[in-house]
Protein backbone atom coordinates (compact mmCIF):
# COMPACT_ATOMS: atom_id res chain seq x y z
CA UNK A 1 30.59 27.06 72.55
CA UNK A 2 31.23 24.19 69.76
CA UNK A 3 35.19 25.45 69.32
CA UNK A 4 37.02 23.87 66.41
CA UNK A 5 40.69 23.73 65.94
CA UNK A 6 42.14 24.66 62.21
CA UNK A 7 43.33 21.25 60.73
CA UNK A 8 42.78 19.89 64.30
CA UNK A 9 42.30 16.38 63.26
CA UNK A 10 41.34 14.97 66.50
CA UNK A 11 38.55 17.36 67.03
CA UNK A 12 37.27 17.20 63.17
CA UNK A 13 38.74 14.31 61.41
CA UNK A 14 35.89 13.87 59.00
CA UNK A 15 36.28 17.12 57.10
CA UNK A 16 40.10 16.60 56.28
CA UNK A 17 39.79 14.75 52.59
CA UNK A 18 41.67 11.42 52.87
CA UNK A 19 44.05 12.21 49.66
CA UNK A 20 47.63 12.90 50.01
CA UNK A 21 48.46 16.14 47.71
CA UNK A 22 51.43 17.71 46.50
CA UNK A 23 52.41 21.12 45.01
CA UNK A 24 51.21 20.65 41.73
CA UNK A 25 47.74 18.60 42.40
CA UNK A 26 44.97 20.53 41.67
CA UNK A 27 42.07 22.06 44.08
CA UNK A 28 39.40 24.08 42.85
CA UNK A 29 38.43 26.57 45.65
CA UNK A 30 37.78 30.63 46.54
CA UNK A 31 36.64 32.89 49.07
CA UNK A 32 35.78 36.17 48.53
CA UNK A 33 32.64 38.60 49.90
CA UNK A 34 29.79 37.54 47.17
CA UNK A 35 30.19 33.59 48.73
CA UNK A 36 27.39 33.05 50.69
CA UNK A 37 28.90 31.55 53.94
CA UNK A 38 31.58 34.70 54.17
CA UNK A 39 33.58 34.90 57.52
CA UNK A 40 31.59 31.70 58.90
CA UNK A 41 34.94 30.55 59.13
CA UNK A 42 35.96 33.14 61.52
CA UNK A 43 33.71 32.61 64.61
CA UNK A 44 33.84 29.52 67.32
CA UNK A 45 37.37 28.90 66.44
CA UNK A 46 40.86 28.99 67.97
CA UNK A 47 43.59 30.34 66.15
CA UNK A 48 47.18 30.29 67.54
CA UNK A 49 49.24 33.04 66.80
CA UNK A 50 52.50 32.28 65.92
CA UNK A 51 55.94 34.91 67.05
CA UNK A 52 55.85 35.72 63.34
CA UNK A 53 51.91 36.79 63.91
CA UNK A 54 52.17 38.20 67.17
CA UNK A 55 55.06 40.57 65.11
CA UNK A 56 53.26 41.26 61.91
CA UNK A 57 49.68 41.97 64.11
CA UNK A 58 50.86 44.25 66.21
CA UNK A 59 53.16 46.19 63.89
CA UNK A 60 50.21 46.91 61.84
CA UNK A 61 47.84 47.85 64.57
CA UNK A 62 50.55 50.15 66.12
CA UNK A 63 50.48 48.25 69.56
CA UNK A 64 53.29 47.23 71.94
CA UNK A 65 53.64 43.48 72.44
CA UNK A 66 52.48 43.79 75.90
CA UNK A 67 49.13 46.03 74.98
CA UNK A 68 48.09 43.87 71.85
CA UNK A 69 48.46 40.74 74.08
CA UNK A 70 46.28 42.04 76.94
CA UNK A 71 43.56 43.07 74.08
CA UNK A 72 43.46 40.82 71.52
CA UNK A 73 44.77 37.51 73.10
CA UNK A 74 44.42 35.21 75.48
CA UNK A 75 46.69 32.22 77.10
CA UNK A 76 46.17 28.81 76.18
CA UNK A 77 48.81 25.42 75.72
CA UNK A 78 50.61 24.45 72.34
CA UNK A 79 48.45 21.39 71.50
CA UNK A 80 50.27 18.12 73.61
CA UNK A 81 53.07 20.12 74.56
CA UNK A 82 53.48 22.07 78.08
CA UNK A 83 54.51 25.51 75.63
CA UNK A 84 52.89 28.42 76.91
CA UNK A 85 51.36 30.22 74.10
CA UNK A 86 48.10 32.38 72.48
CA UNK A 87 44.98 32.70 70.80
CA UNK A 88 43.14 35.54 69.89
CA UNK A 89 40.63 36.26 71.88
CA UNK A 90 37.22 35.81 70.14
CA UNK A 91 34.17 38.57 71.18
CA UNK A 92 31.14 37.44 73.05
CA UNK A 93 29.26 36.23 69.96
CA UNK A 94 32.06 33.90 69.54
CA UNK A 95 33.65 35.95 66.21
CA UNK A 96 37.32 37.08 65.24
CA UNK A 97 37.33 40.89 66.58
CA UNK A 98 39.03 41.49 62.63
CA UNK A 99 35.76 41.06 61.45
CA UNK A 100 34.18 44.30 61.02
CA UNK A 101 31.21 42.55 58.73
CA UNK A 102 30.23 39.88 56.59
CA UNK A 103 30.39 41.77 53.47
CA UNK A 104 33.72 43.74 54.57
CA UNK A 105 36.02 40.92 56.08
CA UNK A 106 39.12 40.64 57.83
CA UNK A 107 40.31 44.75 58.44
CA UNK A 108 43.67 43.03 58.85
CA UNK A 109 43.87 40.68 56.00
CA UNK A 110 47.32 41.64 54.53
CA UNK A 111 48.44 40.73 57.78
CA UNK A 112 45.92 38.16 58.99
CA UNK A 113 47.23 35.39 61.22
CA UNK A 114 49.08 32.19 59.75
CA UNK A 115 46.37 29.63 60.66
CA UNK A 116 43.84 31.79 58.39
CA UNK A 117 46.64 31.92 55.29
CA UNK A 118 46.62 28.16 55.03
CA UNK A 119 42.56 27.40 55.36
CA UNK A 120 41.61 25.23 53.38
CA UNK A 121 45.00 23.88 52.66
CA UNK A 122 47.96 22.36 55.43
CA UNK A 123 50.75 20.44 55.23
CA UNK A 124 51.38 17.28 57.31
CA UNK A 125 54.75 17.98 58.47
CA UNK A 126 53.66 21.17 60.20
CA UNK A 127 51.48 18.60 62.38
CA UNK A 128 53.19 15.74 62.33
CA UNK A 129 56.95 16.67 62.22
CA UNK A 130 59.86 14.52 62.19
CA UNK A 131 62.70 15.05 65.38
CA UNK A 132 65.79 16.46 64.85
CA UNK A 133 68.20 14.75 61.76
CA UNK A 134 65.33 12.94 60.74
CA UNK A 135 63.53 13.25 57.40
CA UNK A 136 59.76 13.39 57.44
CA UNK A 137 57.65 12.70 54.66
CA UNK A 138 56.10 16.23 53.34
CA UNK A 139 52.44 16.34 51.82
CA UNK A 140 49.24 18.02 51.60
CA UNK A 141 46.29 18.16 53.04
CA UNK A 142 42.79 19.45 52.14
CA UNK A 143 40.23 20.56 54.93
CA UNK A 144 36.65 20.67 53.59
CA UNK A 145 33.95 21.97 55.73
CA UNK A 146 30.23 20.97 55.53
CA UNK A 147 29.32 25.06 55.64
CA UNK A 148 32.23 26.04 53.22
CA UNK A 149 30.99 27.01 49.96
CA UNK A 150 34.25 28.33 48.40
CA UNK A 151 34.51 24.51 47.46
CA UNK A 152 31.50 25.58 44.84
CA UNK A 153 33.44 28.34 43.49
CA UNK A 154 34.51 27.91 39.53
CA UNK A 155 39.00 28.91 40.17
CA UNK A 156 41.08 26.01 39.55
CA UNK A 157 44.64 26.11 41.35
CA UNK A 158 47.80 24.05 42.03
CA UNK A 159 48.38 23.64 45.51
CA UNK A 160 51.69 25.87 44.70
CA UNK A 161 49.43 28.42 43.30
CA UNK A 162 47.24 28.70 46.05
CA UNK A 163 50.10 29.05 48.50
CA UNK A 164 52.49 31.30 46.62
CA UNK A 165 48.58 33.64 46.49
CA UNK A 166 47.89 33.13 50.32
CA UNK A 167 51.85 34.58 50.97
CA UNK A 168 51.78 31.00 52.59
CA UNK A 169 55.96 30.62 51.80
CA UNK A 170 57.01 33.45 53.62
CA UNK A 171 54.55 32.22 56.53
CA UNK A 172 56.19 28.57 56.54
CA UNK A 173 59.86 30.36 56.68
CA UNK A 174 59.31 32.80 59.24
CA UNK A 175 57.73 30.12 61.54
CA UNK A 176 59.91 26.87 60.76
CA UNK A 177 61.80 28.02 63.78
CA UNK A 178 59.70 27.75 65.97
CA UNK A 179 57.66 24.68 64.56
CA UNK A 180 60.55 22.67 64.79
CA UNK A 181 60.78 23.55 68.70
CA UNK A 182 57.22 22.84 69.11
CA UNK A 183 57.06 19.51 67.14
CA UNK A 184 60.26 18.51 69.24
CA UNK A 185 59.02 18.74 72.49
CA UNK A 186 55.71 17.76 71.51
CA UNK A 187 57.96 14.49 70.46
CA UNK A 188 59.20 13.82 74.76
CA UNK A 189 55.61 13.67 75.71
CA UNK A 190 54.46 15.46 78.87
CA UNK A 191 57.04 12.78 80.51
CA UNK A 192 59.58 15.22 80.46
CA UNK A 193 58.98 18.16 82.67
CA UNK A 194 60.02 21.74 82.09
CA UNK A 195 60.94 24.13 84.95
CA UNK A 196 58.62 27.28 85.03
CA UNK A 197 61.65 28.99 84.46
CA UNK A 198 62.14 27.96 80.89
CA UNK A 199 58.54 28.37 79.99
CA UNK A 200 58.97 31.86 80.83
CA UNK A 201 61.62 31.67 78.45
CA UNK A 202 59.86 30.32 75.72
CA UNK A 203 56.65 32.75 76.13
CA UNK A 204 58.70 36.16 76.20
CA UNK A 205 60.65 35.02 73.47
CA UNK A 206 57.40 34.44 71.73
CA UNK A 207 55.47 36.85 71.93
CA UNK A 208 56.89 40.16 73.02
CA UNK A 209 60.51 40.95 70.87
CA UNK A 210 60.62 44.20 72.80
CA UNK A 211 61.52 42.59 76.21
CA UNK A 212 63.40 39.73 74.36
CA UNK A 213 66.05 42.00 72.62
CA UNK A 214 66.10 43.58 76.30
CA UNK A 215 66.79 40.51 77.75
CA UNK A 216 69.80 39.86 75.33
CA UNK A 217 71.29 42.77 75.50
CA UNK A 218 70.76 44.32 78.80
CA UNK A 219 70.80 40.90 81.31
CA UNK A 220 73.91 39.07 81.76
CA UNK A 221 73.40 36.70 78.64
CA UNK A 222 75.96 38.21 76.73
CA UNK A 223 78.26 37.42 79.47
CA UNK A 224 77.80 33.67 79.49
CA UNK A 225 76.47 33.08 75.56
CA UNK A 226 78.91 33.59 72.69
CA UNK A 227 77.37 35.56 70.40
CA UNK A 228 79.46 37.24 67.41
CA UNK A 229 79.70 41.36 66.85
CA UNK A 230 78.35 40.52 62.70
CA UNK A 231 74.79 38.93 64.46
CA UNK A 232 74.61 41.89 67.57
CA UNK A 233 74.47 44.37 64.90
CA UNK A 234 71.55 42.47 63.01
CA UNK A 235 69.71 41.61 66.03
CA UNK A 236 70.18 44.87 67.79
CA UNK A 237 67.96 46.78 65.20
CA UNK A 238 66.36 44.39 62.71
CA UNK A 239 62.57 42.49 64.46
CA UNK A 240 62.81 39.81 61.92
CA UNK A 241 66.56 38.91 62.56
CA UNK A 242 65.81 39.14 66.43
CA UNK A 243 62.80 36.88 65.68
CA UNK A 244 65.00 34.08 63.98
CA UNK A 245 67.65 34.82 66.20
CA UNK A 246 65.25 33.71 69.06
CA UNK A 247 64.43 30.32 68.14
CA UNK A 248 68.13 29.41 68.54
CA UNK A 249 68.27 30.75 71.86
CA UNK A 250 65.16 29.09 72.71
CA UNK A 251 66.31 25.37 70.76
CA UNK A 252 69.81 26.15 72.60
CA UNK A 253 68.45 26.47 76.47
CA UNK A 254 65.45 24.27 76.53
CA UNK A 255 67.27 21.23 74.65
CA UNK A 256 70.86 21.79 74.72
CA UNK A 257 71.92 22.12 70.98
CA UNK A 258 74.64 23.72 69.26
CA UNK A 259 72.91 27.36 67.90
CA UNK A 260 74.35 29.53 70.67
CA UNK A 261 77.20 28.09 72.33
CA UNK A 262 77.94 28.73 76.26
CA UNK A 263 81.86 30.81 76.17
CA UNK A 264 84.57 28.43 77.21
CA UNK A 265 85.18 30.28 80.25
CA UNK A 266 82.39 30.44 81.71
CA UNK A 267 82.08 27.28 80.48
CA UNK A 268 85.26 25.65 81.83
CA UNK A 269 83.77 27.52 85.53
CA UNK A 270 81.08 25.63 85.73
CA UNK A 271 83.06 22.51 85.26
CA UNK A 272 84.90 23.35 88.15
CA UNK A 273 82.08 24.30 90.11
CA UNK A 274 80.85 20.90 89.84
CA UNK A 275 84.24 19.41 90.80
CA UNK A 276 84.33 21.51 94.11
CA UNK A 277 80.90 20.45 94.82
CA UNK A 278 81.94 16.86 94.13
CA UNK A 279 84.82 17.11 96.09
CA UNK A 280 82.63 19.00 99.08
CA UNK A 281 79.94 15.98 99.19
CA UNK A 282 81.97 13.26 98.35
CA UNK A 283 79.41 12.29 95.56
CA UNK A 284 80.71 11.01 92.04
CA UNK A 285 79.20 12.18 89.05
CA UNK A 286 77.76 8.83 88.76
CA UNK A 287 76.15 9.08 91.77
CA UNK A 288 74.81 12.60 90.95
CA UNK A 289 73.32 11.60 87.79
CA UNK A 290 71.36 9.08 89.90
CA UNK A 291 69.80 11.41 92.25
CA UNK A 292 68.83 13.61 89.24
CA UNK A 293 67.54 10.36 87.44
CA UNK A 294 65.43 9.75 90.63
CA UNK A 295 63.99 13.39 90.59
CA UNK A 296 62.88 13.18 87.04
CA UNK A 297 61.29 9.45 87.31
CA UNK A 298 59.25 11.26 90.11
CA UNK A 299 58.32 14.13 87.38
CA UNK A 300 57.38 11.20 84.82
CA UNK A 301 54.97 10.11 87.48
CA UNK A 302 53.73 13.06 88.35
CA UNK A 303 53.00 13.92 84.66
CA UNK A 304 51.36 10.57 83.98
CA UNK A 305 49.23 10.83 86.62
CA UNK A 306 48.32 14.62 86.09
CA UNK A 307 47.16 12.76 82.63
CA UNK A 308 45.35 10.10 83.33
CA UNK A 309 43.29 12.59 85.71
């Protein structure tokens, strides 16, 4: 199967148009049933579904996380990163099961997935994001396929325009989140190692809101993580809250920022735990640092030469 990637610019770098864009440059495109290459778009491709998606999708087909990811999905890596994530699951002829025809289209189209929403249009810093506290410098980016006839079609837009149409803004807010996470440990490289543990983490939180809001509220998280009454109430109800809510779990665990904060008990038990252990092996927290130092220069290894492979 010849697979493509949406705005994947290592497997298709000739169709992306080498001009920079902003909101108000002008592109003059549509898609709609009477053009003649309808839905070709929608076949030999992989589209990852973002939390947002995976919400939104199965919402409107009235599935449960688990059931709409066992039908309509299947696993697959975050592009250079070691995220656990997924695709939709294209039918033997290689098509979008959405499709019900050429002339009828996407039967979920209000809700169709992100990737789809931004064809023929992305923005660099979605690929190519800057790391935490640093700026990155925002543009556009126009994808123009050899097949793609909406290119023919006589609508003029702004780049604004066609976004604001393609409900593109509430797309790029509902996902920052979790772009941010991805582009961040996409920046470490595969150098850096994470446990099986926290990709567990980072897949239930996700794709399946169900079992995370169980997870919150029914483990022993609220027990170590301070987390105020005002945000319980929203999360304990509200998908979309619980959906934001989850990237600064997931930003706070994997890579140790300040979103959700450890409680200073537990916090100051830990810190004892540690001395007692010092004091029971004689080892100095210099000298632990270097034995975990040691561990993960055997992981960078590892990693490398799982790459090279």
């Amino acid at each position: 199967m010849n697979e493509k990637t949406l705005f994947g610019k290592e497997k298709n770098p000739s169709n992306i148009l080498p001009t920079k864009y902003t909101l108000d440059s002008n592109i003059k495109f549509r898609c709609h049933p009477g053009v003649s290459c309808f839905t070709e778009c929608c076949g030999n491709i992989k589209i990852v579904l973002t939390p947002y998606d995976i919400l939104q999708l199965r919402k409107r087909l009235e599935m449960e996380a688990a059931e709409f990811l066992h039908v309509y999905t299947e696993p697959t890596y975050l592009e250079k990163t070691d995220f656990p994530g997924v695709t939709i699951k294209l039918t033997e002829e290689g098509r979008c099961p959405f499709i019900k025809s050429k002339t009828e289209g996407c039967m979920v189209y209000s809700d169709r997935p992100s990737a789809c929403r931004y064809y023929p249009v992305g923005m660099a810093n979605f690929h190519e994001g800057a790391q935490e506290g640093q700026g990155a410098e925002e543009f556009y980016f126009v994808v123009k396929e050899p097949h793609c006839k909406g290119f023919e079609e006589d609508k003029n837009w702004t780049i604004r325009e066609w976004r604001q149409d393609q409900g593109v803004d509430l797309r790029d807010t509902m996902n920052k989140g979790w772009m941010e996470i991805v582009m961040r440990r996409k920046s470490f490289g595969f150098q850096a190692t994470l446990s099986e543990q926290a990709k567990r983490m980072f897949f239930m939180a996700s794709t399946d809101l169900d079992q995370f809001r169980s997870f919150i509220f029914d483990s022993s998280f609220l027990k170590t993580y301070d987390v105020d009454q005002e945000t319980l109430a929203k999360i304990k109800d509200d998908d979309i809250e619980l959906l934001l809510f989850s990237y600064k779990v997931i930003a706070s665990m994997l890579f140790g920022t300040e979103d959700i904060k450890v409680k200073p008990d537990v916090l100051k038990a830990k810190v004892e735990s540690i001395k007692q252990e010092q004091n029971e092996t004689g080892k100095t927290m210099e000298q632990r640092a270097e034995e975990d130092f040691k561990e993960i220069k055997k992981d960078w290894v590892k990693a490398k030469e799982a790459q090279s492979n």
